[in-house]
C-alpha atoms as a PDB file:
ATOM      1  CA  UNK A   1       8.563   0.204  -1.230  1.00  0.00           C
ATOM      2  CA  UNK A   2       6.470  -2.073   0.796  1.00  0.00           C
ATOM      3  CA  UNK A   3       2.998  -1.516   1.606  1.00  0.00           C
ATOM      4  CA  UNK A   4       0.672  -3.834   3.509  1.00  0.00           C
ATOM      5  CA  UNK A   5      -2.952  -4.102   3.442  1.00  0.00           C
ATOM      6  CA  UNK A   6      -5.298  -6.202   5.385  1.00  0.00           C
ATOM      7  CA  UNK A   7      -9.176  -6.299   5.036  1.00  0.00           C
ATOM      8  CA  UNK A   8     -12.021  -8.525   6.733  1.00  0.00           C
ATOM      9  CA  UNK A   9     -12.704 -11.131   4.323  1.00  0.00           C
ATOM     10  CA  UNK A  10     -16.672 -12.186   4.269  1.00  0.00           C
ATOM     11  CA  UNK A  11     -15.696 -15.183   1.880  1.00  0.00           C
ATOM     12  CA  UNK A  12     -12.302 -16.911   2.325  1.00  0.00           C
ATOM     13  CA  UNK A  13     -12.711 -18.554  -0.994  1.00  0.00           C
ATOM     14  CA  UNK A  14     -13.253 -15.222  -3.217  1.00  0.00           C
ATOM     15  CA  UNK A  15     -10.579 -13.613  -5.607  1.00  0.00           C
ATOM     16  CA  UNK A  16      -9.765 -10.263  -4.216  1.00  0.00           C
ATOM     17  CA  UNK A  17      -8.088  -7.562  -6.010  1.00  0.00           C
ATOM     18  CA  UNK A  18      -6.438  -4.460  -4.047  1.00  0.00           C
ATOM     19  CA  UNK A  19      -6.988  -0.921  -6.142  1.00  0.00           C
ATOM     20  CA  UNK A  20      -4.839   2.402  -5.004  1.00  0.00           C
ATOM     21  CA  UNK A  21      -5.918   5.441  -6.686  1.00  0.00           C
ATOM     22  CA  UNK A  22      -5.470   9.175  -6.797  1.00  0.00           C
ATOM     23  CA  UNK A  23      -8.926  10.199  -6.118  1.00  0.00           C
ATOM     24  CA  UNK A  24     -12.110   8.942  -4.152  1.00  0.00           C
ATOM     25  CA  UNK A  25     -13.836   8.270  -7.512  1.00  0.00           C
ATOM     26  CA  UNK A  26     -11.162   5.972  -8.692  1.00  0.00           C
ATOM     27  CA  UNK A  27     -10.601   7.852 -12.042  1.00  0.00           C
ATOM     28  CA  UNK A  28      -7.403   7.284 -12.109  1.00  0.00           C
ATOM     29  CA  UNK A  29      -6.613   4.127 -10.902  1.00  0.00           C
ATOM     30  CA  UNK A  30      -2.419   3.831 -10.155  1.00  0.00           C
ATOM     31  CA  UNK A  31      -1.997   0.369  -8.915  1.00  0.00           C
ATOM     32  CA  UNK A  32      -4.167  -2.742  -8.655  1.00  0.00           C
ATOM     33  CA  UNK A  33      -2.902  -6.461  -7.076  1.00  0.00           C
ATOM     34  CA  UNK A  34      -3.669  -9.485  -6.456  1.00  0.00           C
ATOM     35  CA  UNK A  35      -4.691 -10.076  -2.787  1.00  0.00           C
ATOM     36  CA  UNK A  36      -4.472 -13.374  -1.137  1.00  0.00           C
ATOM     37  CA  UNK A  37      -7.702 -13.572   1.287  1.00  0.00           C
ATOM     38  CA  UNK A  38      -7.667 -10.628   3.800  1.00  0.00           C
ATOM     39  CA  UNK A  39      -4.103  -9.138   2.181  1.00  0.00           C
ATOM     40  CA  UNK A  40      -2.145  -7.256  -0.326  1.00  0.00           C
ATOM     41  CA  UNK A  41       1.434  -5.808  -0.658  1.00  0.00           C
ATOM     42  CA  UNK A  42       1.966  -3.056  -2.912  1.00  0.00           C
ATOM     43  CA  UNK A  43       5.361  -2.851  -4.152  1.00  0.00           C
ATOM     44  CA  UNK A  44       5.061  -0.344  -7.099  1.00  0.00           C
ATOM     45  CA  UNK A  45       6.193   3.365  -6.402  1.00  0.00           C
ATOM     46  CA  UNK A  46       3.336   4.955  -5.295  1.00  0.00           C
ATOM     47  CA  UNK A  47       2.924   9.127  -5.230  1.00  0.00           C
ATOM     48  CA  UNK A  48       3.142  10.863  -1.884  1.00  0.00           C
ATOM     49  CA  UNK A  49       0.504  12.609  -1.039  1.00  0.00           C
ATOM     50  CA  UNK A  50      -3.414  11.559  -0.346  1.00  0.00           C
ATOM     51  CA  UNK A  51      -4.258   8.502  -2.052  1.00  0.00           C
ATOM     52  CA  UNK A  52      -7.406   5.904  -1.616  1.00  0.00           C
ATOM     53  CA  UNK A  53      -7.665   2.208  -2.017  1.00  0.00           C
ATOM     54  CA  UNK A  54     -10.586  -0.358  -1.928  1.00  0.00           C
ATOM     55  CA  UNK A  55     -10.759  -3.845  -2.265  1.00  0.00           C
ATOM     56  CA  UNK A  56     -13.042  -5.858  -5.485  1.00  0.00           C
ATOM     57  CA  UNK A  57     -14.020  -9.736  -5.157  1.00  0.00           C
ATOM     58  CA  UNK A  58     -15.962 -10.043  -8.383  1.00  0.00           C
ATOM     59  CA  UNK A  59     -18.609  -7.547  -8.911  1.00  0.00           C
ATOM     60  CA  UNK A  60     -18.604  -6.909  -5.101  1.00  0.00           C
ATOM     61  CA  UNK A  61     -16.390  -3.464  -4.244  1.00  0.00           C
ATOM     62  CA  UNK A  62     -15.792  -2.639  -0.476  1.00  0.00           C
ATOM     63  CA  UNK A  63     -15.930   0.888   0.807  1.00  0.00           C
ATOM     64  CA  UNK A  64     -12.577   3.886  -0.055  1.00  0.00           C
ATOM     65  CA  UNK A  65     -10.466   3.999   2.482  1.00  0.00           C
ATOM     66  CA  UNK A  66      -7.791   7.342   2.115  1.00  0.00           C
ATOM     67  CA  UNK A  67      -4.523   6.846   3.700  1.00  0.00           C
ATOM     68  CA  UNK A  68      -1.470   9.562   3.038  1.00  0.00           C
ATOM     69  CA  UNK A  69       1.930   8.532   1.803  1.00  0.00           C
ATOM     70  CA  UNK A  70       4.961  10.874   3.571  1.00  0.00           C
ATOM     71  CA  UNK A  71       8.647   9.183   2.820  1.00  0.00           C
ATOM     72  CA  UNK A  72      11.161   9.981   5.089  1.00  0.00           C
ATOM     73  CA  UNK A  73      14.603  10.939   3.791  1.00  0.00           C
ATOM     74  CA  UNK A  74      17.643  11.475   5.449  1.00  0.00           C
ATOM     75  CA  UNK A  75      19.978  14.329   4.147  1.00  0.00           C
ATOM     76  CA  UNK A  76      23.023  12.750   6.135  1.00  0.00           C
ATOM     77  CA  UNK A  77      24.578   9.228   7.254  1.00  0.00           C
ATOM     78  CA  UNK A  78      25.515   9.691  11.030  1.00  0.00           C
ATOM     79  CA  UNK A  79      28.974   8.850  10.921  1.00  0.00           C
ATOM     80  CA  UNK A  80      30.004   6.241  13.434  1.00  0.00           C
ATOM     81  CA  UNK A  81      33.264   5.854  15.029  1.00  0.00           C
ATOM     82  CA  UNK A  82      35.088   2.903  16.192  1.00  0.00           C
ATOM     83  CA  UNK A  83      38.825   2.209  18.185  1.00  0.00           C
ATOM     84  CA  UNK A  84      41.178  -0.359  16.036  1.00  0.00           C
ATOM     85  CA  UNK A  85      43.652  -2.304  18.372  1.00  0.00           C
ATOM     86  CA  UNK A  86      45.071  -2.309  21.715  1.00  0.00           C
END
């Protein structure tokens, strides 16, 4: 799984760091990444459900954002036919 994150970026220069966790108080933090200026990609298997994220640049945290994870799965292939020959 892919996940994409973008964020204003006050200072283009700073080292940013992405955090996902399970709760708004970040106790349990599940997954933290490198960003590169104003982005992140998540690709570790994240829980569905309710989950918040925030970005760090030093000692400087931004604000939670929540966002809910739903994956769609599909119990059948659609079978697709096709005419061989004349």
């Amino acid at each position: 799984m892919h996940l994409a994150f973008h964020w204003v970026s006050p200072d283009p220069q700073a080292e940013y760091r992405l955090e996902i966790a399970t709760s708004p108080q970040f106790d349990k933090v599940i997954a933290t990444v490198k960003g590169d200026r104003n982005k992140a990609v998540v690709d570790n298997d994240l829980p569905e459900g309710k989950l918040y994220w925030r970005v760090r640049a030093g000692h400087e945290i931004s604000g939670v954002n929540a966002f809910y994870l739903r994956r769609e799965r599909l119990s059948y292939v659609p079978e697709v036919k096709a005419a061989v020959g004349p």
